[in-house]
C-alpha atoms as a PDB file:
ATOM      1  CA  UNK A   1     -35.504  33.892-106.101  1.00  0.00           C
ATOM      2  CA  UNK A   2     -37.648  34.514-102.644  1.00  0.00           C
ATOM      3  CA  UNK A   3     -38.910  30.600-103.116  1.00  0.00           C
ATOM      4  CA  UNK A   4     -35.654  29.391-104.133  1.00  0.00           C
ATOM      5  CA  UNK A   5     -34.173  30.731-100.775  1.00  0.00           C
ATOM      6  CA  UNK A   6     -37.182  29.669 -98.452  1.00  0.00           C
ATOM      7  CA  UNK A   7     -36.169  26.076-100.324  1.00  0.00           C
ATOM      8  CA  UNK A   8     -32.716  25.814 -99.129  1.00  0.00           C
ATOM      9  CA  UNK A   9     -33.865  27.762 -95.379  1.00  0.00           C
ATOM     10  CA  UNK A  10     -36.268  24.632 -95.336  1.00  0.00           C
ATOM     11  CA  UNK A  11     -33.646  21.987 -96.475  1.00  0.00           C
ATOM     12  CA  UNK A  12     -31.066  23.292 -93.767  1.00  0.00           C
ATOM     13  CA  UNK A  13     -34.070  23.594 -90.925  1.00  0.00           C
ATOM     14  CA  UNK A  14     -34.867  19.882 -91.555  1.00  0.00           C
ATOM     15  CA  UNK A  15     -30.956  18.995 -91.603  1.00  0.00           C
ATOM     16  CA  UNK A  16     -30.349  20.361 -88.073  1.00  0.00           C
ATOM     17  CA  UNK A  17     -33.345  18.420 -86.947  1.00  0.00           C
ATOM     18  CA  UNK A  18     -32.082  15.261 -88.335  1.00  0.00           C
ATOM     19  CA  UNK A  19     -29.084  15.885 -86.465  1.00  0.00           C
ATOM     20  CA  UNK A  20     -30.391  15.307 -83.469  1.00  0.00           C
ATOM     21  CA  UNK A  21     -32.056  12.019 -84.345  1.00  0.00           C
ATOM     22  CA  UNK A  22     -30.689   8.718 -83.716  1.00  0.00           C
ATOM     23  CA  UNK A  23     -33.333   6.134 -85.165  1.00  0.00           C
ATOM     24  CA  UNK A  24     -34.538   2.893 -83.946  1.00  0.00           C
ATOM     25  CA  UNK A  25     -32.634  -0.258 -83.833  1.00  0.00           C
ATOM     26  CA  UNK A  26     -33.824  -3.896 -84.865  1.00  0.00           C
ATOM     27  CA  UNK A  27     -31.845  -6.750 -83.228  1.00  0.00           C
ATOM     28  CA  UNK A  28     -32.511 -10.274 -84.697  1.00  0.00           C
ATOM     29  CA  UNK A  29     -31.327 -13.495 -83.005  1.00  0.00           C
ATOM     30  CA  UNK A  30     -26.952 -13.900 -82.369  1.00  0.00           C
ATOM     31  CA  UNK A  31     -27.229  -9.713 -83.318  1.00  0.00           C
ATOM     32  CA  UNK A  32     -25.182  -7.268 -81.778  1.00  0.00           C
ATOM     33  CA  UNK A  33     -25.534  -3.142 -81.539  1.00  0.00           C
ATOM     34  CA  UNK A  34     -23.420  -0.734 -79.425  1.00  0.00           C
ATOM     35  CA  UNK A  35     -25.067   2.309 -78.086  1.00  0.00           C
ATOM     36  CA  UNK A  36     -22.764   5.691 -76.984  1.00  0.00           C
ATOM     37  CA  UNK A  37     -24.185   7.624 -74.340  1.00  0.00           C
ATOM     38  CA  UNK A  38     -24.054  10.991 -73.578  1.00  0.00           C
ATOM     39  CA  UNK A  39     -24.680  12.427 -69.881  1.00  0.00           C
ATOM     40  CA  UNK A  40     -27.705  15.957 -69.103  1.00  0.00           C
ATOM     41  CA  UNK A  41     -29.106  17.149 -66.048  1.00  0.00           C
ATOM     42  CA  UNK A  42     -28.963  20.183 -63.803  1.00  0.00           C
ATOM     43  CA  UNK A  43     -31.415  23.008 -64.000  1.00  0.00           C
ATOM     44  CA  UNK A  44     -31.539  24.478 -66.725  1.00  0.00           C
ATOM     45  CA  UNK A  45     -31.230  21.010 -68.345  1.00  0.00           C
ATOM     46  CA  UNK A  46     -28.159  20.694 -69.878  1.00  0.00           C
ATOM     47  CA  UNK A  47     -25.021  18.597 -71.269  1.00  0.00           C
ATOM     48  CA  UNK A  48     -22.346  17.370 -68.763  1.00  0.00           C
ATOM     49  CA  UNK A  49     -18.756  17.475 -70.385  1.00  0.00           C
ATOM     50  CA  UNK A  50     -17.075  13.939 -69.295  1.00  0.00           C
ATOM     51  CA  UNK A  51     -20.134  12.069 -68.710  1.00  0.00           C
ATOM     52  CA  UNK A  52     -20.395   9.543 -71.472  1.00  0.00           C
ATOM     53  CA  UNK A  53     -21.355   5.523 -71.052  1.00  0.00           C
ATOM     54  CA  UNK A  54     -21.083   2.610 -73.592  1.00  0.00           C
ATOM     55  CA  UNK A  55     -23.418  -0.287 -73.913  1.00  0.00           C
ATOM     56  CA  UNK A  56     -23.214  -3.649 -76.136  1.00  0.00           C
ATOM     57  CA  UNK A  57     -26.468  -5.219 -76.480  1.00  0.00           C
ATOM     58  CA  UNK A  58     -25.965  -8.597 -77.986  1.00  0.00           C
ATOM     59  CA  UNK A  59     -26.648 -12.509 -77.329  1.00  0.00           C
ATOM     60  CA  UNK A  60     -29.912 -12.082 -78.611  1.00  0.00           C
ATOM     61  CA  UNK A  61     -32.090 -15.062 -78.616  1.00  0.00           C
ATOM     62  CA  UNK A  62     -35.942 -15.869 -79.237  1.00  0.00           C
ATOM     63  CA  UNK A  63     -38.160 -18.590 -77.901  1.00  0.00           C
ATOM     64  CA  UNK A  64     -41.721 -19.452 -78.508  1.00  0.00           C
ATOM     65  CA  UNK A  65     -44.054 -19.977 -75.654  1.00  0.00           C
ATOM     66  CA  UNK A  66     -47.141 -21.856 -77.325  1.00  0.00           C
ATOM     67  CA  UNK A  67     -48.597 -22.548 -74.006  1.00  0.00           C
ATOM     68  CA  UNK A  68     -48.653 -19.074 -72.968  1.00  0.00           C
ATOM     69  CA  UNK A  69     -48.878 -17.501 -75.961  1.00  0.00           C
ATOM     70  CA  UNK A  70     -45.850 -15.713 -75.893  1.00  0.00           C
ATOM     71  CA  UNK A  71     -42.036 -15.389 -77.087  1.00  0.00           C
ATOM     72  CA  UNK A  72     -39.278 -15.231 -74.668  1.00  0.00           C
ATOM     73  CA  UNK A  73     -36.278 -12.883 -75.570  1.00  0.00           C
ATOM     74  CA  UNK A  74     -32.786 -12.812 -73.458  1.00  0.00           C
ATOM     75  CA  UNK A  75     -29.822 -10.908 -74.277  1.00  0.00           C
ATOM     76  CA  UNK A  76     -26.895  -9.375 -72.734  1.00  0.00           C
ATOM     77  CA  UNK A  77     -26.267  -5.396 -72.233  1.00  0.00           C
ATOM     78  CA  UNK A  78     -22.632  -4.950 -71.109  1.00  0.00           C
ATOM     79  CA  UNK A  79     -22.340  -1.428 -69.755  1.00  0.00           C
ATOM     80  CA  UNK A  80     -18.919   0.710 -69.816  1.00  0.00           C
ATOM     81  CA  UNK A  81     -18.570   4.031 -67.690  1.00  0.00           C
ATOM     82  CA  UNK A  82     -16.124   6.082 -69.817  1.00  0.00           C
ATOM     83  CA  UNK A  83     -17.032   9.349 -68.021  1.00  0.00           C
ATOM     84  CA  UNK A  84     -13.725  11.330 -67.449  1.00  0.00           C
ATOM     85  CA  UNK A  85     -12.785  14.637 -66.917  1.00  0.00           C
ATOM     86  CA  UNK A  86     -14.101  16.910 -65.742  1.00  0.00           C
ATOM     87  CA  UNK A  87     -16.108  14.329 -64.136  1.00  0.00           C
ATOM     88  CA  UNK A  88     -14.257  12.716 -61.095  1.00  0.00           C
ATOM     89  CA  UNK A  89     -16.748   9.340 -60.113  1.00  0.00           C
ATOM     90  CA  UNK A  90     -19.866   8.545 -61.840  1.00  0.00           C
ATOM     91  CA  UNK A  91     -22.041   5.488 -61.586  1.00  0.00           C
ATOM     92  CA  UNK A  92     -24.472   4.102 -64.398  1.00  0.00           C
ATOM     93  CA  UNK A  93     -27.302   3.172 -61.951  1.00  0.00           C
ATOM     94  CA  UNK A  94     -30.333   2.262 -64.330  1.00  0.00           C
ATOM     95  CA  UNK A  95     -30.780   1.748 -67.946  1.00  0.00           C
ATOM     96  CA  UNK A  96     -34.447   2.770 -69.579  1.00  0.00           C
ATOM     97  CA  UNK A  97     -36.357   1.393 -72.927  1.00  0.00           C
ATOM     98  CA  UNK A  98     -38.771   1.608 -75.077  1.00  0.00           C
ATOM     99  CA  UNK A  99     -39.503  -1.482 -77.547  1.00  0.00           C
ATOM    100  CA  UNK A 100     -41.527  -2.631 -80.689  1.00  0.00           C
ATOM    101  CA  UNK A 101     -43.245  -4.770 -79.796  1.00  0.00           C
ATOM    102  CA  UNK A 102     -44.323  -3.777 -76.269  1.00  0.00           C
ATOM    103  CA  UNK A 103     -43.023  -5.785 -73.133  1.00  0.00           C
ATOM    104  CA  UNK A 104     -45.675  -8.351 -71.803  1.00  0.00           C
ATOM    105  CA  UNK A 105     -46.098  -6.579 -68.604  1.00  0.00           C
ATOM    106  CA  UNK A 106     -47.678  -9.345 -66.327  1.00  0.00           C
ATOM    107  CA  UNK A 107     -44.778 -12.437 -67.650  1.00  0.00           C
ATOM    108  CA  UNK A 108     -42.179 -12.868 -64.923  1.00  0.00           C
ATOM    109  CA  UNK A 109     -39.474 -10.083 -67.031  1.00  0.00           C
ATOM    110  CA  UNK A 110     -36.182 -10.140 -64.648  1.00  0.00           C
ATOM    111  CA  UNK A 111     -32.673  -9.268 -64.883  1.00  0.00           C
ATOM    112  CA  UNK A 112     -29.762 -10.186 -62.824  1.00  0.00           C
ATOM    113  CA  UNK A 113     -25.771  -9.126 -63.227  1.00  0.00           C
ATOM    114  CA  UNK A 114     -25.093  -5.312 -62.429  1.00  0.00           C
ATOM    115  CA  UNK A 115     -29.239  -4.691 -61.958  1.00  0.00           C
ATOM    116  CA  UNK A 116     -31.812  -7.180 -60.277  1.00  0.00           C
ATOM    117  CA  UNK A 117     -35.306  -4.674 -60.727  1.00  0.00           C
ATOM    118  CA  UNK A 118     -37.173  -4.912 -64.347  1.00  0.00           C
ATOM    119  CA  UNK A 119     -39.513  -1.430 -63.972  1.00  0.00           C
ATOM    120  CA  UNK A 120     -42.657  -0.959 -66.334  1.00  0.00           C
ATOM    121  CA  UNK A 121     -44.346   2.037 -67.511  1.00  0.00           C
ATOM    122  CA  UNK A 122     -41.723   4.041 -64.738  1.00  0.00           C
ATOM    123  CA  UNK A 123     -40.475   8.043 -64.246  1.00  0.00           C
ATOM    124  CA  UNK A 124     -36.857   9.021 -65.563  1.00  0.00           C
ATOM    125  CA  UNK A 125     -36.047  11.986 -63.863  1.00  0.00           C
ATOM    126  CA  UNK A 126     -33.944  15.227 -65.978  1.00  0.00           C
ATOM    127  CA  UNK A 127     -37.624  15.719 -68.602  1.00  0.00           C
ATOM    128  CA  UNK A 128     -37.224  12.126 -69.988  1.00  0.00           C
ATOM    129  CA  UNK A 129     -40.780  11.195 -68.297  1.00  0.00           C
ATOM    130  CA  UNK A 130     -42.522   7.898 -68.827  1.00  0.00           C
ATOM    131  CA  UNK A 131     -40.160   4.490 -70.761  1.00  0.00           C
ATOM    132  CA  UNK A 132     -41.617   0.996 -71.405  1.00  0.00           C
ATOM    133  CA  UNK A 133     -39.150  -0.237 -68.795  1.00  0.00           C
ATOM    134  CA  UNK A 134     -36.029   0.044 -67.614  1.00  0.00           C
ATOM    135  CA  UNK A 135     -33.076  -1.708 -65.489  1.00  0.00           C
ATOM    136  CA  UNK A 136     -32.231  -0.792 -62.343  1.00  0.00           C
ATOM    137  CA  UNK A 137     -32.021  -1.658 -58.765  1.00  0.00           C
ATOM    138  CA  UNK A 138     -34.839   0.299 -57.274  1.00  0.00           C
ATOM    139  CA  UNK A 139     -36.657   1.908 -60.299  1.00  0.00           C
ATOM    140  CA  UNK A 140     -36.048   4.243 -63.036  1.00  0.00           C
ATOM    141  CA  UNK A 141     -34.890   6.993 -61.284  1.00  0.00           C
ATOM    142  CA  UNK A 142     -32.134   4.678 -60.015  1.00  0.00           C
ATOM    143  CA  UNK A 143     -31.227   4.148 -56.130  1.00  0.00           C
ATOM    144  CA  UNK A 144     -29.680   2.103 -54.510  1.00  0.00           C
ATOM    145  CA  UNK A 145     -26.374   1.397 -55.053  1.00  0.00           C
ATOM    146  CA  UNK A 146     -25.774  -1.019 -58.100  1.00  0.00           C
ATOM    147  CA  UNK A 147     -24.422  -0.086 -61.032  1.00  0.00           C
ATOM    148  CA  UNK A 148     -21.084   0.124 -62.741  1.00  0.00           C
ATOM    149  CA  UNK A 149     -18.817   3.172 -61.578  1.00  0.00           C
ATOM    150  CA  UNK A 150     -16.198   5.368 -63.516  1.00  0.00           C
ATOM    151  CA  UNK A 151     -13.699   3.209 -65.002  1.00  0.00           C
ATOM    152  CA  UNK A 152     -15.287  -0.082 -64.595  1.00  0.00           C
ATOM    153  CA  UNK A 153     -17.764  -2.418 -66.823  1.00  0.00           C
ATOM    154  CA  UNK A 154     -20.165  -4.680 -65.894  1.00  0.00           C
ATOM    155  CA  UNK A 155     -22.914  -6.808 -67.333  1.00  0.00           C
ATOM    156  CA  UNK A 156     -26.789  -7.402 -66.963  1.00  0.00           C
ATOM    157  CA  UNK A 157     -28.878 -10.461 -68.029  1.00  0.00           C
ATOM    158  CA  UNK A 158     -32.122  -9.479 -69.259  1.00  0.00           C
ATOM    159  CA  UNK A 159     -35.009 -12.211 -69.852  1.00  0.00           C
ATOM    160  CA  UNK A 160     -38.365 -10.405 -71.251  1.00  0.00           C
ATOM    161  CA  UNK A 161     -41.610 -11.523 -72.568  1.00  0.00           C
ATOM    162  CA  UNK A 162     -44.117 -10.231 -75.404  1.00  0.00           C
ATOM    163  CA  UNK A 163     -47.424 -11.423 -76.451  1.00  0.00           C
ATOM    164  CA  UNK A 164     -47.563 -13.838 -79.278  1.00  0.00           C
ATOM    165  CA  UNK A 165     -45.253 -16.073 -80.684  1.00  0.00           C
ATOM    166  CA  UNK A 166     -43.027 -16.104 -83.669  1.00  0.00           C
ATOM    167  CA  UNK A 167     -41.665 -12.732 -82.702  1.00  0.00           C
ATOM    168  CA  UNK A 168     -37.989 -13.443 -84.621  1.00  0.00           C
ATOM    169  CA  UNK A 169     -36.788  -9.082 -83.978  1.00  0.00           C
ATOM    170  CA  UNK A 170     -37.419  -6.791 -81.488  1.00  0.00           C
ATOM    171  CA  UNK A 171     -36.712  -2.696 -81.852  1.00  0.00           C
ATOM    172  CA  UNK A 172     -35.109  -0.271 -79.428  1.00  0.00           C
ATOM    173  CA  UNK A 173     -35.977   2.983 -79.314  1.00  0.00           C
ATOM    174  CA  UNK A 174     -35.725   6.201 -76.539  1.00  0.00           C
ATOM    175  CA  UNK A 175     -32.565   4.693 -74.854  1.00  0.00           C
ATOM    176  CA  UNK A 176     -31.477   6.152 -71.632  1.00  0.00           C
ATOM    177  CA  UNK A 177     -28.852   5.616 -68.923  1.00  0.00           C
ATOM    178  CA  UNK A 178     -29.135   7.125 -65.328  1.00  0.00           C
ATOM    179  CA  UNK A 179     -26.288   8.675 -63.436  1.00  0.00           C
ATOM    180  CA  UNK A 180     -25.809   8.620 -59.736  1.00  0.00           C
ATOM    181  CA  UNK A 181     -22.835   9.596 -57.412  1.00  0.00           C
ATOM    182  CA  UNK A 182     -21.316  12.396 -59.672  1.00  0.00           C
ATOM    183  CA  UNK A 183     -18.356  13.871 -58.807  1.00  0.00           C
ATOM    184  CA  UNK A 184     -16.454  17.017 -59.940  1.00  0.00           C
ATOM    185  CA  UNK A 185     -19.091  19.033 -61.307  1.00  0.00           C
ATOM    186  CA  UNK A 186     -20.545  21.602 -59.683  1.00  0.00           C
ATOM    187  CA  UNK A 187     -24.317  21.255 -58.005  1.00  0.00           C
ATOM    188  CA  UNK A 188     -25.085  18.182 -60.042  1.00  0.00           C
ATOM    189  CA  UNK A 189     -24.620  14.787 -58.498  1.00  0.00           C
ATOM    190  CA  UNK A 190     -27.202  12.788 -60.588  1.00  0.00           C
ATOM    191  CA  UNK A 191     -28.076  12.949 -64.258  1.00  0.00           C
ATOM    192  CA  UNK A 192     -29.414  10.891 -67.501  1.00  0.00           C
ATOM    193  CA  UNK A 193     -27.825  10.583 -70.463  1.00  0.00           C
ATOM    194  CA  UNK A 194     -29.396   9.408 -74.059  1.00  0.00           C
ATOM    195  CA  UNK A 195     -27.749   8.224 -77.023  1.00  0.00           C
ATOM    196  CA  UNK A 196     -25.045  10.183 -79.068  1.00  0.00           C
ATOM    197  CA  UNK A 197     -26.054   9.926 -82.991  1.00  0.00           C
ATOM    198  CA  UNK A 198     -23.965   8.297 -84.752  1.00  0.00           C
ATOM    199  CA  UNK A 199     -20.874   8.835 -86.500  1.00  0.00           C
ATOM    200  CA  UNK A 200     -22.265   7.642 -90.486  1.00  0.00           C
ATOM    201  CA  UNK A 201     -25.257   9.963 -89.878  1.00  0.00           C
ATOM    202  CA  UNK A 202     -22.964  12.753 -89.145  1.00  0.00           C
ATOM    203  CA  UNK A 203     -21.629  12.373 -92.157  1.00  0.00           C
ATOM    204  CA  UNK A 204     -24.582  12.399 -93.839  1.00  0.00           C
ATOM    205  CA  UNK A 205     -25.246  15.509 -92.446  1.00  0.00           C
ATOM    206  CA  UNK A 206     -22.173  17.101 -92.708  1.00  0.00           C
ATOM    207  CA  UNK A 207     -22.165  16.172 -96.438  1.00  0.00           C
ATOM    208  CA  UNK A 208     -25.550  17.783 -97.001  1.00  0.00           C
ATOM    209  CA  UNK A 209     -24.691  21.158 -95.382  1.00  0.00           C
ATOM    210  CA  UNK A 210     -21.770  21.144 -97.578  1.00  0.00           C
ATOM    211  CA  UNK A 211     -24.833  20.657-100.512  1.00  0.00           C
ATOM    212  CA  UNK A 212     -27.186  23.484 -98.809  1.00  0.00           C
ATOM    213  CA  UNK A 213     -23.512  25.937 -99.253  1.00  0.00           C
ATOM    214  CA  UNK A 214     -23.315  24.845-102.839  1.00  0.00           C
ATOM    215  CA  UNK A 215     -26.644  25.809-103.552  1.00  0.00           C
ATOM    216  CA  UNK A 216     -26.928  28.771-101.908  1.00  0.00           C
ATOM    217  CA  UNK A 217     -23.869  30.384-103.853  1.00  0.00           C
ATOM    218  CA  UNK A 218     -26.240  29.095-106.629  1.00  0.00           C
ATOM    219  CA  UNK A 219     -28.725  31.179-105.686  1.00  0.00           C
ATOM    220  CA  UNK A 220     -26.536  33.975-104.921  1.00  0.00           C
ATOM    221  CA  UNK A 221     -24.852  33.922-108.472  1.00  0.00           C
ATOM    222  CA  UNK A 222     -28.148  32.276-110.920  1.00  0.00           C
ATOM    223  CA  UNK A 223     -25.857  33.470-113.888  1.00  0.00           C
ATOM    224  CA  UNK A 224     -22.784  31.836-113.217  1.00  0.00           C
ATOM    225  CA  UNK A 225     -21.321  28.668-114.894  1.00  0.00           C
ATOM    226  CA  UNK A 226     -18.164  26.480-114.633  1.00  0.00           C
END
């Protein structure tokens, strides 16, 4: 009985972890992926109600660079402030990365639209620390004052570089927004925001808890049978 109910402690402990997860993303050339942001900061750390952002990565295209010995990969990232109450004004002023492979770091990587600074290896502020890169107009911690503000979209043009050629995918993982030029909430004015997990692995968990309850009256009543 005892190992039986350490089992389903351990199932429900590795559940709640999952939750919190949202896992890597491939795009492939003409793909498309929208990321849901959520918005944290103040001290203690913590979760801003109304500060959300949407991004659509697509326009995904990949060019070989014999010469240099290197592939060339553009896409789009159209970014959506849908931060509302109780947040009053909001701005999306940088966007931060990691990828698979890694960003060629000495290639001339831009970006122009909303953001006009590519950043390597640079600080996000609220205990994110050190991403691959990020979009801005200063550096990661933001500045400046580009960006798209509450209510409003924009889009930014991204043209990167990795080493070798024949790279056909690239993978997205540790995705980040910063906030500047908060409004209507209390001693915060700047903040980050990472993705929300989304809504089919909710499910999943949801329907596994609903297993973990099953088994559990299991354990409870051993004897019993429908």
């Amino acid at each position: 009985m005892l190992t039986n109910k350490l089992f389903a402690t351990g199932i429900l402990g590795a559940l709640v972890s999952f939750a919190g997860l949202v896992p890597p993303i491939t795009a492939t050339a003409g793909s498309s992926f929208v990321v849901d942001y959520d918005g944290f900061g103040g001290n203690p750390v913590h979760t801003i109600l109304g500060l959300t952002s949407q991004v659509t990565f697509s326009n995904f295209t990949f060019t070989n660079q014999a010469s240099y010995n290197r592939t060339r990969v553009t896409f789009q990232a159209h970014i959506e402030n849908t931060s509302g109450g109780p947040v009053t004004g909001s701005r999306v002023s940088g966007m931060g990365f990691k990828t698979t492979p890694d960003i060629l770091r000495s290639a001339p990587n831009s970006v122009s639209g909303v953001f006009d600074n590519v950043t390597t290896n640079g600080n996000m502020p609220n205990g994110i620390g050190r991403v691959e890169f990020c979009f801005s107009d200063v550096n990661c911690a933001g500045g400046g004052g580009g960006g798209v503000t509450l209510g409003n979209e924009g889009t930014a043009y991204a043209t990167l570089y990795f080493r070798n050629t024949g790279i056909t995918s690239l993978t997205f993982d540790e995705l980040y927004v910063r906030y500047q030029s908060i409004t209507g909430v209390r001693h915060i004015t700047s903040a980050s925001g990472g993705p929300v997990v989304p809504e089919p692995a909710a499910y999943v968990v949801l329907s596994a808890g609903f297993a973990i309850i099953a088994l559990r009256r299991l354990i409870a009543n051993p004897t019993k049978r429908r």
